[in-house]
N, C-alpha and C. Protein backbone atom coordinates (compact mmCIF):
# COMPACT_ATOMS: atom_id res chain seq x y z
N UNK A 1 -0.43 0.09 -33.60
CA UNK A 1 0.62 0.77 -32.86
C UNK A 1 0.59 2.24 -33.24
N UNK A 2 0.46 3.18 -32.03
CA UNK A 2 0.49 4.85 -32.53
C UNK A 2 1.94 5.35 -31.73
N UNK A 3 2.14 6.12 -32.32
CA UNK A 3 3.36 6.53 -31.35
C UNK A 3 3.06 8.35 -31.23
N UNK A 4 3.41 9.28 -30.49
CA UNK A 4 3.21 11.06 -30.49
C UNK A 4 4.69 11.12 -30.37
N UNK A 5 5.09 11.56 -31.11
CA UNK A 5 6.66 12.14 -30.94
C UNK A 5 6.45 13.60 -31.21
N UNK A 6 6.93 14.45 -29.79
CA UNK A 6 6.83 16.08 -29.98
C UNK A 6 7.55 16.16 -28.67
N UNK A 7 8.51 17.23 -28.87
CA UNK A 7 8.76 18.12 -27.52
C UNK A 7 8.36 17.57 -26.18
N UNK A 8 8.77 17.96 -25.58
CA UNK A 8 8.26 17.78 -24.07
C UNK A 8 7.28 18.86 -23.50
N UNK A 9 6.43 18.26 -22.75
CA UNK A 9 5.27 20.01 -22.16
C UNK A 9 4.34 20.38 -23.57
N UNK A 10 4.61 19.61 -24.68
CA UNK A 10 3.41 20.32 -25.69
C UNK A 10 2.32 19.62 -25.66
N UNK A 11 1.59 18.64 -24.60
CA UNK A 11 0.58 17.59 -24.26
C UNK A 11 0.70 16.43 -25.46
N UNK A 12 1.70 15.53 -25.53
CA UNK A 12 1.43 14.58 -26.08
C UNK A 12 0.78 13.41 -24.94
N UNK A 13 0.84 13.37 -23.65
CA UNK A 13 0.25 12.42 -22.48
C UNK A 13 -1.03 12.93 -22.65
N UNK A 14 -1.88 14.44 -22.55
CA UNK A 14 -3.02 14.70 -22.46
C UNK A 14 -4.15 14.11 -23.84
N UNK A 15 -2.93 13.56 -25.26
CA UNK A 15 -3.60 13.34 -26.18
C UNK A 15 -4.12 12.05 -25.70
N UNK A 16 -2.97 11.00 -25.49
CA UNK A 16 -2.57 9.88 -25.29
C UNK A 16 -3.77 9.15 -24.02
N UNK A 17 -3.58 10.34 -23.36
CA UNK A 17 -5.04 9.38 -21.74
C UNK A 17 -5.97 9.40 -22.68
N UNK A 18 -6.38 11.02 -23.37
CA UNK A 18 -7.95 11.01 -24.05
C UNK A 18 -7.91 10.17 -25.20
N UNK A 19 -7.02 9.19 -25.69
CA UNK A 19 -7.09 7.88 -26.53
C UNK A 19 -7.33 7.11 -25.76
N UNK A 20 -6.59 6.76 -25.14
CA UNK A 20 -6.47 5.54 -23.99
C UNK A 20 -7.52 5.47 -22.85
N UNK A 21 -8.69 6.51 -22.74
CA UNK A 21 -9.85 6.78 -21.90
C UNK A 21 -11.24 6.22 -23.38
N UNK A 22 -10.93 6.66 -24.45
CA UNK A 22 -12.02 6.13 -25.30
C UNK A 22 -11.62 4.41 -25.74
N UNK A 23 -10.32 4.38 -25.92
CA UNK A 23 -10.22 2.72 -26.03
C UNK A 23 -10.86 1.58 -24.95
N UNK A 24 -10.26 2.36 -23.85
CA UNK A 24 -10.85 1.62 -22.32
C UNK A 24 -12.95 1.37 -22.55
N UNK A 25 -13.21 2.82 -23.11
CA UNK A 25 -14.58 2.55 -22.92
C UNK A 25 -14.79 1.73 -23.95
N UNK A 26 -14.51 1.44 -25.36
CA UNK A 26 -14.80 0.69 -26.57
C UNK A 26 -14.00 -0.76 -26.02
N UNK A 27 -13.40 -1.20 -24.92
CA UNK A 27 -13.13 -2.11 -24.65
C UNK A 27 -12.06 -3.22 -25.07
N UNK A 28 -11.10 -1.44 -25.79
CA UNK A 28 -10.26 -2.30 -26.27
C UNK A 28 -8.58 -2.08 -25.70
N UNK A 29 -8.16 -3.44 -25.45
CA UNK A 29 -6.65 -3.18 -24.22
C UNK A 29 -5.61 -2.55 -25.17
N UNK A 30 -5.64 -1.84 -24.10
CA UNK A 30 -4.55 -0.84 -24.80
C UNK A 30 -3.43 -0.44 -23.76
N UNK A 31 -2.12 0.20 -24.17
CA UNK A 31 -0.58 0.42 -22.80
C UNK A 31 -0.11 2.06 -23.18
N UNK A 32 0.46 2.13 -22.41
CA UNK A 32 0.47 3.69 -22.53
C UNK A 32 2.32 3.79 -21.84
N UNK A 33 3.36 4.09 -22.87
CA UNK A 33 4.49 4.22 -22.30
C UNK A 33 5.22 5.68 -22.39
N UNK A 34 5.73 6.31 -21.46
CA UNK A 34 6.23 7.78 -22.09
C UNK A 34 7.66 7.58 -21.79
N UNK A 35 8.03 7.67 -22.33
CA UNK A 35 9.53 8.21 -22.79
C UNK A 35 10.65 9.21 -22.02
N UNK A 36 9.63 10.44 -21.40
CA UNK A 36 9.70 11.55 -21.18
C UNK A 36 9.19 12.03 -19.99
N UNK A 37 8.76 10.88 -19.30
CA UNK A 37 8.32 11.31 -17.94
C UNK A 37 8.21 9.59 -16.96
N UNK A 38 8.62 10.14 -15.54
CA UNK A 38 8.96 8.95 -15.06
C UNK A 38 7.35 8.56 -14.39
N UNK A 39 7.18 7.34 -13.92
CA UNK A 39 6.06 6.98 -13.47
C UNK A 39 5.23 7.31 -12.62
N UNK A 40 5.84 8.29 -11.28
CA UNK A 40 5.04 9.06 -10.46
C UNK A 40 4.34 10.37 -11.12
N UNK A 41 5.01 11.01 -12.03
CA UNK A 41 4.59 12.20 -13.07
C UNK A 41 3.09 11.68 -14.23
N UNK A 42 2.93 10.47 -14.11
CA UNK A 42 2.36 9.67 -15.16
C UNK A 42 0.80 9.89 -14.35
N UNK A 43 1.36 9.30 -12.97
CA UNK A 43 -0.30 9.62 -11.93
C UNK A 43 -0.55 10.27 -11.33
N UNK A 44 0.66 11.87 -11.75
CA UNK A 44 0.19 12.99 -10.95
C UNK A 44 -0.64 13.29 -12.34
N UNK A 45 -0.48 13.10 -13.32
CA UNK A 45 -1.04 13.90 -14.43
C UNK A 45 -2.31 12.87 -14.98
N UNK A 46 -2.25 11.81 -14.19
CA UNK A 46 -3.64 11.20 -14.05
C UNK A 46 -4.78 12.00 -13.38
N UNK A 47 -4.14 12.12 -11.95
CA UNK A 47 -4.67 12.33 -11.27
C UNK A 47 -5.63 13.65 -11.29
N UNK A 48 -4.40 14.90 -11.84
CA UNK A 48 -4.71 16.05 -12.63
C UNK A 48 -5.67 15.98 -13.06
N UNK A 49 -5.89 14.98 -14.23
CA UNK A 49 -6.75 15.36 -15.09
C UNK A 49 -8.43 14.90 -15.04
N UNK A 50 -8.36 13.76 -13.68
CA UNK A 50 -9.79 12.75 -13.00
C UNK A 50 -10.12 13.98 -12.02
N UNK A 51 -9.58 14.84 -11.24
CA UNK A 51 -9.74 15.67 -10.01
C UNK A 51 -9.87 17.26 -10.56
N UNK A 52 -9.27 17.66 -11.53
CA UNK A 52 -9.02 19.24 -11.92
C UNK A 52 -8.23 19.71 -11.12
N UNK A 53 -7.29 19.44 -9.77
CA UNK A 53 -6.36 19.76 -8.96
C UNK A 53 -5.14 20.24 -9.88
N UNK A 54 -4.49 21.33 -8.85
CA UNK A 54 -3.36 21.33 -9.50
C UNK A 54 -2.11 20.49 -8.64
N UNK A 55 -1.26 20.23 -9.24
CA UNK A 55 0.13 19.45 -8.96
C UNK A 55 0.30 19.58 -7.16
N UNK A 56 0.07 20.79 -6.83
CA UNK A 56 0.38 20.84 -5.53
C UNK A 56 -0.78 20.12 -4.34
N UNK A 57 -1.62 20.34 -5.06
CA UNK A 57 -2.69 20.09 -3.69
C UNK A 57 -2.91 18.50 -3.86
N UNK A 58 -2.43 17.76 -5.15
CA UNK A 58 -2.23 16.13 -5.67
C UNK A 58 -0.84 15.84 -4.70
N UNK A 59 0.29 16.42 -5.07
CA UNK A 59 1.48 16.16 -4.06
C UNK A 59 1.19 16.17 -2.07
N UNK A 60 0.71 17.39 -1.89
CA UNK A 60 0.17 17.12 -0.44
C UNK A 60 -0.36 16.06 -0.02
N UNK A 61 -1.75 15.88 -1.08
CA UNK A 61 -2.20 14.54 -0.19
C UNK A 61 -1.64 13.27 -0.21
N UNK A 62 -1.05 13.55 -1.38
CA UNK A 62 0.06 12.09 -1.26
C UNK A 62 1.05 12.39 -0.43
N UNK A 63 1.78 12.93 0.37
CA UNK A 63 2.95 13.35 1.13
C UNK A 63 2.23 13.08 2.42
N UNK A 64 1.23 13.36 2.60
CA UNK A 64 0.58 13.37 3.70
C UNK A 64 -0.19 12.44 3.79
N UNK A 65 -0.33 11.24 2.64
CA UNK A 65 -1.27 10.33 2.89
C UNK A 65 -2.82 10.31 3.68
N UNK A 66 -3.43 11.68 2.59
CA UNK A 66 -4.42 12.02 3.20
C UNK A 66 -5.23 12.40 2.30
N UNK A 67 -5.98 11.07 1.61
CA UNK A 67 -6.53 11.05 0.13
C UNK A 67 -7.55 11.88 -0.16
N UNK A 68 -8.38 12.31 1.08
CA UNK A 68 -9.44 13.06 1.42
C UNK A 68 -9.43 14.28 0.87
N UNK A 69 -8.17 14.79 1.06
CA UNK A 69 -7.91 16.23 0.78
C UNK A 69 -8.32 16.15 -0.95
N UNK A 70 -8.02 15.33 -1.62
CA UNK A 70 -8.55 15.40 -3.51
C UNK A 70 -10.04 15.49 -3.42
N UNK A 71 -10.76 13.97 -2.27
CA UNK A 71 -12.58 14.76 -2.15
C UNK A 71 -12.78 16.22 -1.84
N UNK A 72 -12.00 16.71 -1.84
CA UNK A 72 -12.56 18.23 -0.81
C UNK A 72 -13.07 19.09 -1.81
């Protein structure tokens, strides 16, 4: 069990995926809960971080249901 307790906005989620991205590859199950951010914020900052997009052009294509726009 690990826990990141810090502030909000000082990347404790950015530590937390890049754990939870090497566990996945070593194959080992692992959960990921934040405290501090609700669940759509969880896969914009997924999404963020698989695409290099920023927040806005991730919100459009989801608003617009137009997934294409992240291939672009």
């Amino acid at each position: 069990l690990n826990m990141l307790l810090a502030p909000p906005g000082v990347g404790k989620s950015n530590i937390s995926f890049g754990i939870l991205n090497h566990t996945s590859k070593a194959g080992i199950n692992s959960m990921f809960f934040s405290l501090d951010m609700a669940a759509p914020q969880v896969y914009q900052r997924l999404a963020q971080r698989h695409t290099g997009y920023f927040p806005e052009k991730i919100f459009e294509a989801y608003k617009h249901r137009k997934m294409h726009i992240i291939d672009e």
